[in-house]
Protein backbone atom coordinates (compact mmCIF):
# COMPACT_ATOMS: atom_id res chain seq x y z
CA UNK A 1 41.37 -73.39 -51.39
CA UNK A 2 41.26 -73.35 -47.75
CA UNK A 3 41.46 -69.17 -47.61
CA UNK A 4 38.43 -69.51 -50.39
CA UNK A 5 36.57 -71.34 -48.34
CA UNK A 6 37.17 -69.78 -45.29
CA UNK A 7 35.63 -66.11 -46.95
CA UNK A 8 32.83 -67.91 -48.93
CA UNK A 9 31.53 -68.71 -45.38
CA UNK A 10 31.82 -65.61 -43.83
CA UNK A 11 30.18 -64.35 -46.94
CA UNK A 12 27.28 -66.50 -45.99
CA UNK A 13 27.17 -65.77 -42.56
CA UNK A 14 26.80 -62.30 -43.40
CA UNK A 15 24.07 -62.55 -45.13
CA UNK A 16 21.97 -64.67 -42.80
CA UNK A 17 22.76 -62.10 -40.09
CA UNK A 18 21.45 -59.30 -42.47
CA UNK A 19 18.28 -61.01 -43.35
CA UNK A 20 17.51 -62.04 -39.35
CA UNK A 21 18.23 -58.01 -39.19
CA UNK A 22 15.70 -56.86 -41.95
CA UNK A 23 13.01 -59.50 -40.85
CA UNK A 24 12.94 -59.70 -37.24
CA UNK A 25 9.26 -58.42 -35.16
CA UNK A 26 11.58 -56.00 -33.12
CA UNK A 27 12.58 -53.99 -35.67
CA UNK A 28 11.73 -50.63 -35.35
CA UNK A 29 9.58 -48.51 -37.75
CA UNK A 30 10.43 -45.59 -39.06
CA UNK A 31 8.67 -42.37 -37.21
CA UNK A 32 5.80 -40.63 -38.50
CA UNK A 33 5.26 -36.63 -38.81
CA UNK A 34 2.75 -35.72 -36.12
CA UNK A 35 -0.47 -35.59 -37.46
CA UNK A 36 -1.61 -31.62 -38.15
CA UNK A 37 -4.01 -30.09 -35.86
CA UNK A 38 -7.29 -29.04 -37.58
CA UNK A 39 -6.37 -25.28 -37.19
CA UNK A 40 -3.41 -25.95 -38.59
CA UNK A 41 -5.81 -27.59 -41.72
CA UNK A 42 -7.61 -24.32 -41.44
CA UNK A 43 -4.87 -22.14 -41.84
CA UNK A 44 -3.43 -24.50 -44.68
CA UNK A 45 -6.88 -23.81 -46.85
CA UNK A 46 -7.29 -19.79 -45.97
CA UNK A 47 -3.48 -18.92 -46.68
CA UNK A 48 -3.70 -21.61 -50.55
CA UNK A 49 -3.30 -19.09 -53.16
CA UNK A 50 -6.73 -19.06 -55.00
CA UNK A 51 -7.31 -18.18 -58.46
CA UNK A 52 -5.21 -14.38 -57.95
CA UNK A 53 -3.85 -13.49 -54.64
CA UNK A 54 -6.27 -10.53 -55.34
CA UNK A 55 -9.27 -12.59 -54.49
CA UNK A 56 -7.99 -14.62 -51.36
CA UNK A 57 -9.77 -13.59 -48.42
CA UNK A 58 -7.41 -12.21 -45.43
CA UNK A 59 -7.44 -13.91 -42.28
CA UNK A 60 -9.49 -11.86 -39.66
CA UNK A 61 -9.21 -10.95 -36.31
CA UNK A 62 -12.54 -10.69 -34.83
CA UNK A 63 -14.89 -12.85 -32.78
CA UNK A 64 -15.73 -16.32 -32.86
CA UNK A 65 -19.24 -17.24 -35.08
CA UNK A 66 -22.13 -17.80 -33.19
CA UNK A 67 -21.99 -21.20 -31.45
CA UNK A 68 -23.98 -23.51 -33.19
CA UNK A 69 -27.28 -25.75 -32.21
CA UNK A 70 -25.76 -28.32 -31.22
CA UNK A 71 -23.16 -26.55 -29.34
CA UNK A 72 -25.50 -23.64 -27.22
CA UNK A 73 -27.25 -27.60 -26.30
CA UNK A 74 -24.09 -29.00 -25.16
CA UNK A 75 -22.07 -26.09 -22.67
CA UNK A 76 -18.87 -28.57 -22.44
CA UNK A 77 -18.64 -28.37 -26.43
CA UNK A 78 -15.65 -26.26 -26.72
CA UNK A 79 -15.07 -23.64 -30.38
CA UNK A 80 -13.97 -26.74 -32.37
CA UNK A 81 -16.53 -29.27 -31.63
CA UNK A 82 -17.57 -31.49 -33.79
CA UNK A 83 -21.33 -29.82 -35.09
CA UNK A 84 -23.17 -33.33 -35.47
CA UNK A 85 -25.14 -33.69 -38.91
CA UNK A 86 -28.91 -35.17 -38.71
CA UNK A 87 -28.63 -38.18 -41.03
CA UNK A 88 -32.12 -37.39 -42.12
CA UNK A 89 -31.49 -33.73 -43.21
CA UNK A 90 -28.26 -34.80 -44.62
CA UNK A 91 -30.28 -37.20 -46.39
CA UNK A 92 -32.41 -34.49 -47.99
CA UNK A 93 -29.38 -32.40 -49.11
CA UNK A 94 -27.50 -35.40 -50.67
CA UNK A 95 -30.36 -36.10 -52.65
CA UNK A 96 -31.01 -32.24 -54.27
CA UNK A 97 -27.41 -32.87 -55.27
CA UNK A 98 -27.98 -35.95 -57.31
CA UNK A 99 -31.17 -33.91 -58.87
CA UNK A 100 -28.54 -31.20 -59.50
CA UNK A 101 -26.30 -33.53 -60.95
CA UNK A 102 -28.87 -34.63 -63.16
CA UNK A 103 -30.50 -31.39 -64.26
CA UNK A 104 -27.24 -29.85 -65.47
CA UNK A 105 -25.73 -33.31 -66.75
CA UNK A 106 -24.91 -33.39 -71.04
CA UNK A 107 -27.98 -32.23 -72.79
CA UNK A 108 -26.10 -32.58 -76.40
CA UNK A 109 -26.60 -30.45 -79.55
CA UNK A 110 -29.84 -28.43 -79.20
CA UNK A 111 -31.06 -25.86 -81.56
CA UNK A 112 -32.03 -22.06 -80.09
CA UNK A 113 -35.57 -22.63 -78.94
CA UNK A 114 -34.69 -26.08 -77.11
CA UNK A 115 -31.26 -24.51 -75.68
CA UNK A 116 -33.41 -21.81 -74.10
CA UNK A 117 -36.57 -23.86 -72.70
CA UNK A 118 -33.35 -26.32 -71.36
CA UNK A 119 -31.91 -23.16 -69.78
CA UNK A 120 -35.56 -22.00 -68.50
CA UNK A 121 -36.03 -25.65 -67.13
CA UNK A 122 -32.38 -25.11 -65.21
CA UNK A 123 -33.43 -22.10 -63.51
CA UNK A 124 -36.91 -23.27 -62.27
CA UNK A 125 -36.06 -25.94 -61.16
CA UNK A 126 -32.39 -25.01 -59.36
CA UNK A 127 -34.89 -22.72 -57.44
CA UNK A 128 -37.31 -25.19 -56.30
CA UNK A 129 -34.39 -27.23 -55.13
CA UNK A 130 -33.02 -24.19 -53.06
CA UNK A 131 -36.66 -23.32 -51.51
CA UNK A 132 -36.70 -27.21 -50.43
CA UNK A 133 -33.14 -26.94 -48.68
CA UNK A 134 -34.16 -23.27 -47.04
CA UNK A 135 -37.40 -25.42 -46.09
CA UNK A 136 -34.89 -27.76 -43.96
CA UNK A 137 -34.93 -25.53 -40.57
CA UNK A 138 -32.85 -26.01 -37.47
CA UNK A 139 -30.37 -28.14 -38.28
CA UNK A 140 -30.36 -27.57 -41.72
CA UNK A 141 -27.56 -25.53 -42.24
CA UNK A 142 -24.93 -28.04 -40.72
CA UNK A 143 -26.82 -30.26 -43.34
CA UNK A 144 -25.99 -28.08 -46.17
CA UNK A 145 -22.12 -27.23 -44.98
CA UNK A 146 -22.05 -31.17 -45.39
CA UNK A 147 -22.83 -30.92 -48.86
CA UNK A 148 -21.22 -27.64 -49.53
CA UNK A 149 -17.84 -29.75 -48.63
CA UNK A 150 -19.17 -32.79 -50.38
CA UNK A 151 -19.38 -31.28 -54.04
CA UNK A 152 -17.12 -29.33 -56.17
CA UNK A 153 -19.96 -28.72 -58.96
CA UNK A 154 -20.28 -24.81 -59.11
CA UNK A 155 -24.16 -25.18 -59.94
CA UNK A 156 -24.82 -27.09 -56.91
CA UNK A 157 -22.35 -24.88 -54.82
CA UNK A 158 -23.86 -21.72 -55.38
CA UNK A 159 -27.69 -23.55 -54.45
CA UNK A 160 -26.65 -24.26 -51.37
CA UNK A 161 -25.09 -21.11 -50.74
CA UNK A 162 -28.13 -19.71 -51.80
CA UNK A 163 -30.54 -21.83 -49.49
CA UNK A 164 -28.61 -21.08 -46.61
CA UNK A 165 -29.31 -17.17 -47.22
CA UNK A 166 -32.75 -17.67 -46.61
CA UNK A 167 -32.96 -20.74 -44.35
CA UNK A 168 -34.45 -20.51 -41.00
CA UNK A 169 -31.86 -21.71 -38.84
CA UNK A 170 -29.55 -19.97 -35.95
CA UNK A 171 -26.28 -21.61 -37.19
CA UNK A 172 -26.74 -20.22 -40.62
CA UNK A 173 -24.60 -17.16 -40.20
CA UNK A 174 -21.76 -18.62 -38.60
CA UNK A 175 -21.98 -21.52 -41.42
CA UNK A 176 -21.90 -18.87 -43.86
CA UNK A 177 -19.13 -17.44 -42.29
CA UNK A 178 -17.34 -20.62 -42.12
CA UNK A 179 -17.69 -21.97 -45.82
CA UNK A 180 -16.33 -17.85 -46.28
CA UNK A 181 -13.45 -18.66 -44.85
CA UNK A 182 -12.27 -21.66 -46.43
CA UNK A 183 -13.50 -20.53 -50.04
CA UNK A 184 -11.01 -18.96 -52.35
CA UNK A 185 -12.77 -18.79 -55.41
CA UNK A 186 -13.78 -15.43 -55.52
CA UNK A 187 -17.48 -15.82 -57.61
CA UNK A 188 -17.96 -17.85 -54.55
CA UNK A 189 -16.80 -15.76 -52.07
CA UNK A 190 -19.26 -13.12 -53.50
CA UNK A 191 -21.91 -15.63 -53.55
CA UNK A 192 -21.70 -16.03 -49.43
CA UNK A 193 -21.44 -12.35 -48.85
CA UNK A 194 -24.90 -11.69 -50.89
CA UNK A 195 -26.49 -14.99 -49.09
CA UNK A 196 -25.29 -12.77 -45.35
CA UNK A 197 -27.06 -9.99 -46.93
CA UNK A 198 -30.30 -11.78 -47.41
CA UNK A 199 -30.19 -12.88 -44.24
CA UNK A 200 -30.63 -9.05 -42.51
CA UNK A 201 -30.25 -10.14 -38.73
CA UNK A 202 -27.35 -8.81 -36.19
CA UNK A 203 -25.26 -11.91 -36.88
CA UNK A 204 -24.88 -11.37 -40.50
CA UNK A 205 -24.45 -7.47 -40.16
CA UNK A 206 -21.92 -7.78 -37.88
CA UNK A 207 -19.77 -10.53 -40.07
CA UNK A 208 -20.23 -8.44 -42.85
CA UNK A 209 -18.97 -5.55 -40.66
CA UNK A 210 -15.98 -7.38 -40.42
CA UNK A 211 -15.49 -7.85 -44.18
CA UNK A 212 -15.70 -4.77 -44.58
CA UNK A 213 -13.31 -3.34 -42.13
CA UNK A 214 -10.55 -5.48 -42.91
CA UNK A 215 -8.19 -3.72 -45.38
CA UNK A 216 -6.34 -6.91 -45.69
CA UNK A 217 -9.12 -8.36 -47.77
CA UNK A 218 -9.50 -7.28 -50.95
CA UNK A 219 -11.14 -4.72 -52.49
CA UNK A 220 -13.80 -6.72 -54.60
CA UNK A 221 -14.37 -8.77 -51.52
CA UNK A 222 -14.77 -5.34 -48.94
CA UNK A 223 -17.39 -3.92 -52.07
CA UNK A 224 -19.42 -6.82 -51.96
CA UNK A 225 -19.80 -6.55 -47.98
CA UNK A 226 -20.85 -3.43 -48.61
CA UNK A 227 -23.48 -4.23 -51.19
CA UNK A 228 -24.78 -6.21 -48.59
CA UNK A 229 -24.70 -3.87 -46.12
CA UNK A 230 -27.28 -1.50 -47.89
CA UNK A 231 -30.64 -0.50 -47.11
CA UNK A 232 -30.06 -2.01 -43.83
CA UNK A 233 -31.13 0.25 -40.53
CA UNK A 234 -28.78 -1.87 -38.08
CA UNK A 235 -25.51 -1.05 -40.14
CA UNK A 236 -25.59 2.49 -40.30
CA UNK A 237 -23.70 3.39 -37.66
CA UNK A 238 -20.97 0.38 -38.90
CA UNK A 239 -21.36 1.80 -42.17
CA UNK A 240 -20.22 5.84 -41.06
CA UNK A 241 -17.51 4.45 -38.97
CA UNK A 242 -16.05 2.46 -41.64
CA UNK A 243 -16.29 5.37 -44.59
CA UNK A 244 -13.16 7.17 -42.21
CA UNK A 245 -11.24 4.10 -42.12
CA UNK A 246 -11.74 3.13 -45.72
CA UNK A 247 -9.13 4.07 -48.17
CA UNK A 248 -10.20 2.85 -51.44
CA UNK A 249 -12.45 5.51 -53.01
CA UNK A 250 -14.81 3.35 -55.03
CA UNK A 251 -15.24 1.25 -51.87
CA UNK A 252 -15.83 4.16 -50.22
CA UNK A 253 -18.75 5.31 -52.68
CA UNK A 254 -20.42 2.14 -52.56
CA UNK A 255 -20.49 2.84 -48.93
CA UNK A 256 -22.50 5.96 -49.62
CA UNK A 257 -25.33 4.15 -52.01
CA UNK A 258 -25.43 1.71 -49.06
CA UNK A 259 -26.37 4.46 -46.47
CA UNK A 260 -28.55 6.85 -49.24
CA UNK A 261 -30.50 3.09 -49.46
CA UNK A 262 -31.60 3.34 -45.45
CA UNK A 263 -33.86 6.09 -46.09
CA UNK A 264 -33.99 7.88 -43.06
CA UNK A 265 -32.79 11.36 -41.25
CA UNK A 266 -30.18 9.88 -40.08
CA UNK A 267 -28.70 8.76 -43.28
CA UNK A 268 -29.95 12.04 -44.91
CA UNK A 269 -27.56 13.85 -42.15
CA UNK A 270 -24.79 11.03 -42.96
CA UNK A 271 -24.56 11.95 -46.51
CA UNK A 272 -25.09 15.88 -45.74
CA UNK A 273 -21.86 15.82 -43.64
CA UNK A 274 -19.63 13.55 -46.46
CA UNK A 275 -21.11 16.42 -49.07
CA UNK A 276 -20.62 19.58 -46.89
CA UNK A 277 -17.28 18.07 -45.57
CA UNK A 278 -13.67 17.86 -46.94
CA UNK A 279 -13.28 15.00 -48.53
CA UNK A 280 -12.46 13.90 -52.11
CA UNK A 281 -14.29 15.83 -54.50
CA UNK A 282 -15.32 12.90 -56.50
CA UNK A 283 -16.46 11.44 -53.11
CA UNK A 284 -18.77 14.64 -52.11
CA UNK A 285 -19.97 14.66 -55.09
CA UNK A 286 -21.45 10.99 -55.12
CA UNK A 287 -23.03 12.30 -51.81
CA UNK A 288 -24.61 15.07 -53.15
CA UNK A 289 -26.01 13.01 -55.72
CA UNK A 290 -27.73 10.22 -53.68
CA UNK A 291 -29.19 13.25 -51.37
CA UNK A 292 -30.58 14.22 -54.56
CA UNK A 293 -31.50 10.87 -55.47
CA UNK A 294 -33.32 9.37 -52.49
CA UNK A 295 -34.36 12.49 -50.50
CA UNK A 296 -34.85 15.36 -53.59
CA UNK A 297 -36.55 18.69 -51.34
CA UNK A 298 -36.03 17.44 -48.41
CA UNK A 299 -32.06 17.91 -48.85
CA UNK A 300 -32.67 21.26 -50.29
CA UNK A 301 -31.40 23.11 -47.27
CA UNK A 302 -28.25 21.26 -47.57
CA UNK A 303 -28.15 21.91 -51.38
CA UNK A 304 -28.49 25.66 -50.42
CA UNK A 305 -24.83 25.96 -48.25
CA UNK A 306 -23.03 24.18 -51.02
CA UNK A 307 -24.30 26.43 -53.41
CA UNK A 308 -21.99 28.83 -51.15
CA UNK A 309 -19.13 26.33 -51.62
CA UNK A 310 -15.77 27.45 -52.59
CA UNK A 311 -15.04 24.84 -55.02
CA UNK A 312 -16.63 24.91 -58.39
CA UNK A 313 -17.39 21.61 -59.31
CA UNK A 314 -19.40 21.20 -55.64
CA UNK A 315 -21.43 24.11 -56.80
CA UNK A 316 -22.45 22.84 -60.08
CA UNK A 317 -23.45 19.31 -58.27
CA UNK A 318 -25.61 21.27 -56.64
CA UNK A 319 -27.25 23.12 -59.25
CA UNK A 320 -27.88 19.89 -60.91
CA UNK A 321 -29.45 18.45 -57.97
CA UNK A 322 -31.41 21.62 -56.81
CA UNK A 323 -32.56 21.20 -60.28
CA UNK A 324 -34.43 17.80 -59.45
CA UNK A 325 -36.23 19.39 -56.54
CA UNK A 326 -39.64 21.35 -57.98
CA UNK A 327 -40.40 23.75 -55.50
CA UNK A 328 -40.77 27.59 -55.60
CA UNK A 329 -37.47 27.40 -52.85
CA UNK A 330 -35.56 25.27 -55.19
CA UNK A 331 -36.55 28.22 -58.26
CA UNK A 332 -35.20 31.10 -56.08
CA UNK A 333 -32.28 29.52 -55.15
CA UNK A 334 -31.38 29.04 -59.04
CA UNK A 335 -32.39 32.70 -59.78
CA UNK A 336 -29.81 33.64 -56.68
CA UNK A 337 -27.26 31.58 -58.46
CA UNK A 338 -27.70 32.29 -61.87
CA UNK A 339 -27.27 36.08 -61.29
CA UNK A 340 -24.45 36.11 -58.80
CA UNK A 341 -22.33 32.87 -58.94
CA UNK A 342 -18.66 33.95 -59.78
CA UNK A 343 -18.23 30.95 -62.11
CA UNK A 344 -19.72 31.55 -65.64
CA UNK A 345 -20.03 28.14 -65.95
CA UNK A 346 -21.84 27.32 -63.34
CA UNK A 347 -24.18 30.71 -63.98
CA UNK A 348 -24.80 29.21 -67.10
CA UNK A 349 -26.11 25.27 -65.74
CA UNK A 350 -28.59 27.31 -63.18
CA UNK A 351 -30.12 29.29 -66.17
CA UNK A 352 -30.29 25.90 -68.39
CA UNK A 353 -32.11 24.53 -65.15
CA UNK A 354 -33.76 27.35 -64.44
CA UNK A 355 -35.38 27.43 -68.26
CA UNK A 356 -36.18 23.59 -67.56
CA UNK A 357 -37.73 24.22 -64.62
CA UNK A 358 -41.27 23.22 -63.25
CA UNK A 359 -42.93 24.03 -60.20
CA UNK A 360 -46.37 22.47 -59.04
């Protein structure tokens, strides 16, 4: 009894010691995982596998976006200030959300006439919100990125993607270029590269530049850049550069529309030198064409040396685009070929043209 007693107080006394242990203020906590940096968040969101690894975009390594407002006012504010958000203009984008949310909310079982006046409605009225957010100015596109972060509606994301292609605001393109890199949905994705298109300043050419030239994004992604790249003066020279680089031949075709869509000499003497040159058939012939296409006679001197080409496909292109050109120059130079071209073939296609032919 006295041994029993003896361990049924030790017993006890263990276990007070163990609770003044557990309980007591001292105690220390356990430590915590340092808190990740917010380029370390950044990273986190451009390297998450999207939809297909396909349509992520590739981490780039080219300059910084344009400051923003708020941060060409403030020298000190260093590349990962904090851009500050007018409450009013916040204000304004919050609410064409709830509108959005609205508009597109459950409309229930409709017949055909009331399904399309509901979809007519949609449209109409998803543009007048857009024209109200572009209508926001400076400031407005920090506004927007607020909202663009805010809402994971696809509607509502692709209105304020397409308000900030035509807002007039500095920060635009680098807020574009911002909600680009932390997209991975690629419809998205597309959706920014268009809205940098619209935009047709330097900042916007030279971001798309960059999408372009990086072979690590995809391919969809580098078309789309490209597309967006067209008609536009300022990215010629970009655009010539990057058709050596490029190794993806349909990218490298879209490049060509995109210069034939400039419309001057110098593009005319861009696509002249891809259709005289040595590249890819396929790829000299989608040159001749759009030399054809845009400029017709005034491309016929070009037309006339690869009608000398060795290769016979070249030489039928351009039959079929001396063909397009009515001129008395363009007839003789059909007459030359269709008597003393050494492919019967392509004898043949400058006779049909020749028979088709019509000269004002």
């Amino acid at each position: 009894m006295k041994w029993k007693g003896i361990v049924l107080g030790g017993v006890v006394l263990a276990s007070v010691v163990a609770v003044w242990w557990l309980t007591r203020s001292e105690r220390p906590s356990p430590p915590r995982p340092p808190a990740a940096s917010a380029s370390a968040r950044s990273a986190n969101r451009e390297t998450a596998p999207g939809p297909s690894a396909e349509n992520k975009l590739a981490p780039t390594a080219v300059t910084s976006p344009a400051p923003s407002i708020a941060q060409r006012g403030n020298p000190s504010a260093g590349p990962n200030a904090a851009v500050v958000v007018s409450p009013a203009l916040k204000a304004s984008v919050m609410a064409a959300l709830e509108e959005m949310k609205k508009l597109y909310g459950y409309a229930g079982a409709l017949n055909w006439d009331d399904a399309k006046a509901l979809i007519a409605k949609r449209q109409q009225e998803t543009k007048t919100l857009e024209d109200r957010l572009a209508a926001l100015g400076a400031g407005g596109a920090a506004a927007i990125a607020a909202g663009y972060q805010a809402t994971d509606d696809m509607h509502a994301k692709l209105m304020l993607i397409h308000a900030l292609g035509a807002i007039q605001d500095d920060a635009a393109d680098a807020t574009l270029q911002s909600l680009l890199a932390g997209e991975s949905i690629f419809s998205l994705q597309r959706e920014i590269v268009a809205a940098l298109g619209e935009r047709q300043d330097p900042g916007s050419v030279a971001i798309l530049s960059q999408i372009a030239a990086n072979q690590a994004n995809s391919q969809q992604l580098r078309f789309a850049a490209v597309q967006s790249l067209a008609g536009q003066p300022s990215a010629l020279p970009v655009l010539t550069q990057l058709f050596q680089t490029e190794t993806n031949p349909d990218v490298q075709k879209q490049m060509l529309l995109a210069i034939g869509a400039i419309h001057s000499d110098a593009a005319q003497s861009a696509l002249a030198g891809v259709a005289e040159g040595t590249a890819d058939i396929g790829i000299r012939e989608t040159a001749i064409q759009e030399l054809a296409r845009v400029f017709g006679g005034g491309a016929l001197p070009v037309f006339q040396q690869l009608l000398n080409d060795p290769n016979d496909a070249i030489r039928q292109n351009a039959v079929t685009a001396v063909a397009q050109v009515h001129s008395s120059g363009a007839v003789a130079l059909l007459q030359q070929t269709a008597t003393s071209d050494s492919s019967e073939q392509v004898r043949a296609s400058a006779q049909a043209a020749l028979s088709a032919a019509t000269v004002p």
